[in-house]
Protein backbone atom coordinates (compact mmCIF):
# COMPACT_ATOMS: atom_id res chain seq x y z
CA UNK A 1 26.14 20.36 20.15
CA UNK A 2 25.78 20.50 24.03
CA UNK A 3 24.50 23.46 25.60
CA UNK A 4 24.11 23.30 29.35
CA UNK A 5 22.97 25.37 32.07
CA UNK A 6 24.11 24.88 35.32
CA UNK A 7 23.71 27.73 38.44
CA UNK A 8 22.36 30.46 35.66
CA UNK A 9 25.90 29.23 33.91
CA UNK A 10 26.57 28.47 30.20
CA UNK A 11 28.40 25.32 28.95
CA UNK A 12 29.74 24.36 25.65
CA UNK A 13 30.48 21.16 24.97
CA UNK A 14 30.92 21.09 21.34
CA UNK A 15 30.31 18.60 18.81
CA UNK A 16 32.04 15.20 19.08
CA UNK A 17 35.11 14.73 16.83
CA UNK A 18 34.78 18.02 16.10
CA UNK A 19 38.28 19.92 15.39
CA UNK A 20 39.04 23.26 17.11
CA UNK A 21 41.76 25.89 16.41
CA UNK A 22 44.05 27.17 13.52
CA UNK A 23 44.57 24.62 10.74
CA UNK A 24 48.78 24.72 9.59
CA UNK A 25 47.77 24.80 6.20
CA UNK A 26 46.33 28.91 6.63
CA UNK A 27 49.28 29.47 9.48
CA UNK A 28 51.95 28.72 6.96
CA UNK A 29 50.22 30.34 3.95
CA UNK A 30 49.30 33.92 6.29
CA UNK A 31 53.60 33.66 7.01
CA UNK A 32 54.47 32.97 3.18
CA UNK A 33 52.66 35.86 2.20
CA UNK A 34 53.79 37.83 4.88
CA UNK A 35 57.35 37.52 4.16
CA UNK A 36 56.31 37.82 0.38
CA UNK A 37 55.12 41.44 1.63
CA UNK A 38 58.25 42.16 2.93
CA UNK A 39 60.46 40.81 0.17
CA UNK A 40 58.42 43.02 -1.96
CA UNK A 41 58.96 46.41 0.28
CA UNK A 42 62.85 45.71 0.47
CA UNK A 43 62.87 45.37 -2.94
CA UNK A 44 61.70 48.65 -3.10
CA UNK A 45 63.46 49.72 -1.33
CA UNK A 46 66.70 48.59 -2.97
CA UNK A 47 68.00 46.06 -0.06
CA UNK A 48 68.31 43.22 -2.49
CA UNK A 49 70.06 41.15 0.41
CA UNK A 50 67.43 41.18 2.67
CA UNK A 51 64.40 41.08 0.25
CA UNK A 52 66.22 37.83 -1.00
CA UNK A 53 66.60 36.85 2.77
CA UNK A 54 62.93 37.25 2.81
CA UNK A 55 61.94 36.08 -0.51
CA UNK A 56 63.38 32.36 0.14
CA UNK A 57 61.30 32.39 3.85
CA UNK A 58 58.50 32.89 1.48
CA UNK A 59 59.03 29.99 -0.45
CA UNK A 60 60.01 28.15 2.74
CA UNK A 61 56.43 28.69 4.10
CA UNK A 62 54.62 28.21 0.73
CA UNK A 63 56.67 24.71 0.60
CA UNK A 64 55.14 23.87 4.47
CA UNK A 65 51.30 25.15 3.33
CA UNK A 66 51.52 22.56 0.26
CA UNK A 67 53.36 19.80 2.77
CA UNK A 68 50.18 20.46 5.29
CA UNK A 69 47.89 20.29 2.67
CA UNK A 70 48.82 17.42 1.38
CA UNK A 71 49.38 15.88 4.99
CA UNK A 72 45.61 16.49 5.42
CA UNK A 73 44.73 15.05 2.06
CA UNK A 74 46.86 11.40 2.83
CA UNK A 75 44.65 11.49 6.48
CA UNK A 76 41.20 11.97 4.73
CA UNK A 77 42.06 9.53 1.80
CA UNK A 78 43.45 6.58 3.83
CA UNK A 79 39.86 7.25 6.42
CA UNK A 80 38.24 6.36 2.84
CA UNK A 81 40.37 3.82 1.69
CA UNK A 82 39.99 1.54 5.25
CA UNK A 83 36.14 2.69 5.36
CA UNK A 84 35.32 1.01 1.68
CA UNK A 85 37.87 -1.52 2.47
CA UNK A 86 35.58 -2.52 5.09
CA UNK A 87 32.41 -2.62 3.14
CA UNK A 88 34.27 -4.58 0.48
CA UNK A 89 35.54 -6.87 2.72
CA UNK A 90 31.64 -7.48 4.36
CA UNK A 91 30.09 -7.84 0.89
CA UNK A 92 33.08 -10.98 0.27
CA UNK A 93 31.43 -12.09 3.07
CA UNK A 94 28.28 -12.09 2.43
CA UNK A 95 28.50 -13.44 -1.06
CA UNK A 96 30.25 -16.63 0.62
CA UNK A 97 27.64 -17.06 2.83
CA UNK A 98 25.11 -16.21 0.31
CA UNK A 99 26.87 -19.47 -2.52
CA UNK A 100 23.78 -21.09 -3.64
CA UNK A 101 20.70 -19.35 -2.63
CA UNK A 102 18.58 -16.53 -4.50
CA UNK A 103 20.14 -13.99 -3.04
CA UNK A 104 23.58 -14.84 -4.28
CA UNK A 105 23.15 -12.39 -7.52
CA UNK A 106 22.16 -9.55 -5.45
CA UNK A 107 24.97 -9.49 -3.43
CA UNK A 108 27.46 -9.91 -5.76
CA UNK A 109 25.94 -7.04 -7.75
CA UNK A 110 27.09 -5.38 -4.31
CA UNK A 111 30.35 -6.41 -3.82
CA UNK A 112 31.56 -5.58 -7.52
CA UNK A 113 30.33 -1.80 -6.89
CA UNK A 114 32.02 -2.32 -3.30
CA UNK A 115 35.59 -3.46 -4.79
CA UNK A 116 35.15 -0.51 -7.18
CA UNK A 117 34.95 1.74 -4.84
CA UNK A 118 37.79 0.66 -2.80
CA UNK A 119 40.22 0.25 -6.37
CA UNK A 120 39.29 4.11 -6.77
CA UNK A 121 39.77 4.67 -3.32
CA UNK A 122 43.08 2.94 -3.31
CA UNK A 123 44.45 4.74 -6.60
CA UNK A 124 43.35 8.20 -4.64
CA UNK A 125 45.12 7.02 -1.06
CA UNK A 126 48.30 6.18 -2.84
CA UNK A 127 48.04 9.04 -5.34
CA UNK A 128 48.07 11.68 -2.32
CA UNK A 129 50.87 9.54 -0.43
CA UNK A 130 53.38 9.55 -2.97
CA UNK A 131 52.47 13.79 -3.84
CA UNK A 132 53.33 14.09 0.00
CA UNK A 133 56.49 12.28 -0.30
CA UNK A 134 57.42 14.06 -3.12
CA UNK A 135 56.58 17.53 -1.30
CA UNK A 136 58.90 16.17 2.14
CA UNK A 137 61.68 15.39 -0.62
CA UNK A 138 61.59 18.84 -2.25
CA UNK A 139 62.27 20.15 1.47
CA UNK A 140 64.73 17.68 2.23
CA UNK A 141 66.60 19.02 -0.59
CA UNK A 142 66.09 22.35 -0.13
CA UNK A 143 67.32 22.07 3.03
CA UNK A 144 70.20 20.31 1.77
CA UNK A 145 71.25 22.79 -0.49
CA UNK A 146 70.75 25.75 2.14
CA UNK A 147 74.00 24.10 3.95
CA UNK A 148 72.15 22.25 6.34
CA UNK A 149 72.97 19.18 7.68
CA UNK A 150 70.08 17.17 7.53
CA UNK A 151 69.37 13.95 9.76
CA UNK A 152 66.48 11.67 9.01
CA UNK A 153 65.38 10.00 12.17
CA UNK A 154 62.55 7.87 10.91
CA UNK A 155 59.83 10.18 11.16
CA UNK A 156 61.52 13.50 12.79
CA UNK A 157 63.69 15.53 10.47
CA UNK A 158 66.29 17.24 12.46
CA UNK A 159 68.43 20.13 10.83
CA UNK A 160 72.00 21.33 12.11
CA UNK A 161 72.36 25.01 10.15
CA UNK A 162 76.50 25.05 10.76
CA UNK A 163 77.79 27.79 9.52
CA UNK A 164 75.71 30.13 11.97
CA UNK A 165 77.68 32.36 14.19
CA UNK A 166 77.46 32.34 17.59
CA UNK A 167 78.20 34.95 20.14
CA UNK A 168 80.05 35.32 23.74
CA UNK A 169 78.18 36.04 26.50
CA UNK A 170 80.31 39.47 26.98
CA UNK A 171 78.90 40.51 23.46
CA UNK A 172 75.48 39.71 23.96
CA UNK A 173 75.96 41.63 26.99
CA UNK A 174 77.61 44.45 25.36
CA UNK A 175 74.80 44.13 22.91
CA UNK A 176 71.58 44.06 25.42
CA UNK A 177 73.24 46.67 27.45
CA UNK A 178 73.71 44.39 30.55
CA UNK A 179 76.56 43.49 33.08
């Protein structure tokens, strides 16, 4: 960490790579439980149509908290994955290099514990993918069965709700108390 003075001054430069602000992971979970609050007071209170209103934004947020989650956990598995790939990948090398001389057995004794390590770090990468697939697939239908219509543009998910109403301007006036 930096700390610098400059003109009787304090300046923070922080710690390199560090990351700063509000993960999405606690953002989505403080919503979900949030809306789970209010679900719960409707209920209550006997307005069954809007604590089931608020009850399925609940699950909607819990559903984006796992997806974030698991977003995270693909990131830091494939950093392992490449980083013991690498090591594997130096030890090869150095047990070619090394054919033939004394110090052949040592470094092969290296580069089975390397491959190891990057098989288990492989199995853990792919592991995480394919629960964050499943996660993005559980949304897509959700979404899906909500009436959306839902376009997958390679990365971007884009969702048309259709059978929202919309208003005229002379109602929204009327409604905002404006001419």
């Amino acid at each position: 960490m930096a700390l610098v003075t400059i003109n009787g001054e304090l300046y923070h430069y922080g710690v390199k790579g560090m990351k700063w602000g509000r993960r999405k992971a606690r953002k989505f979970e403080a919503k979900s439980q949030n809306y789970r609050r209010k679900s719960n007071i409707e209920a209550d209170l006997g307005n069954t149509k809007k604590a089931n209103k608020y009850a399925s934004k609940s699950s909607a947020y819990d559903l984006k908290s796992k997806m974030a989650s698991a977003k995270a956990e693909v990131k830091v598995t494939k950093k392992e994955f490449q980083k013991d790939d690498k090591i594997a990948r130096a030890e090869a090398n150095r047990v070619a290099n090394a054919a033939g001389s004394r110090r052949e057995e040592k470094f092969a004794a290296r580069y089975e514990t390397a491959k190891n390590n990057r098989q288990a770090s492989a199995a853990k990468y792919e592991q995480a993918k394919t629960a964050y697939k499943a996660l993005k697939d559980e949304r897509l239908d959700n979404l899906k069965s909500k009436g959306a219509n839902v376009v997958n543009k390679g990365k971007t998910i884009t969702t048309n709700i259709t059978n929202k109403t919309t208003e005229s301007v002379s109602e929204l006036k009327k409604k905002y108390n404006k001419k």
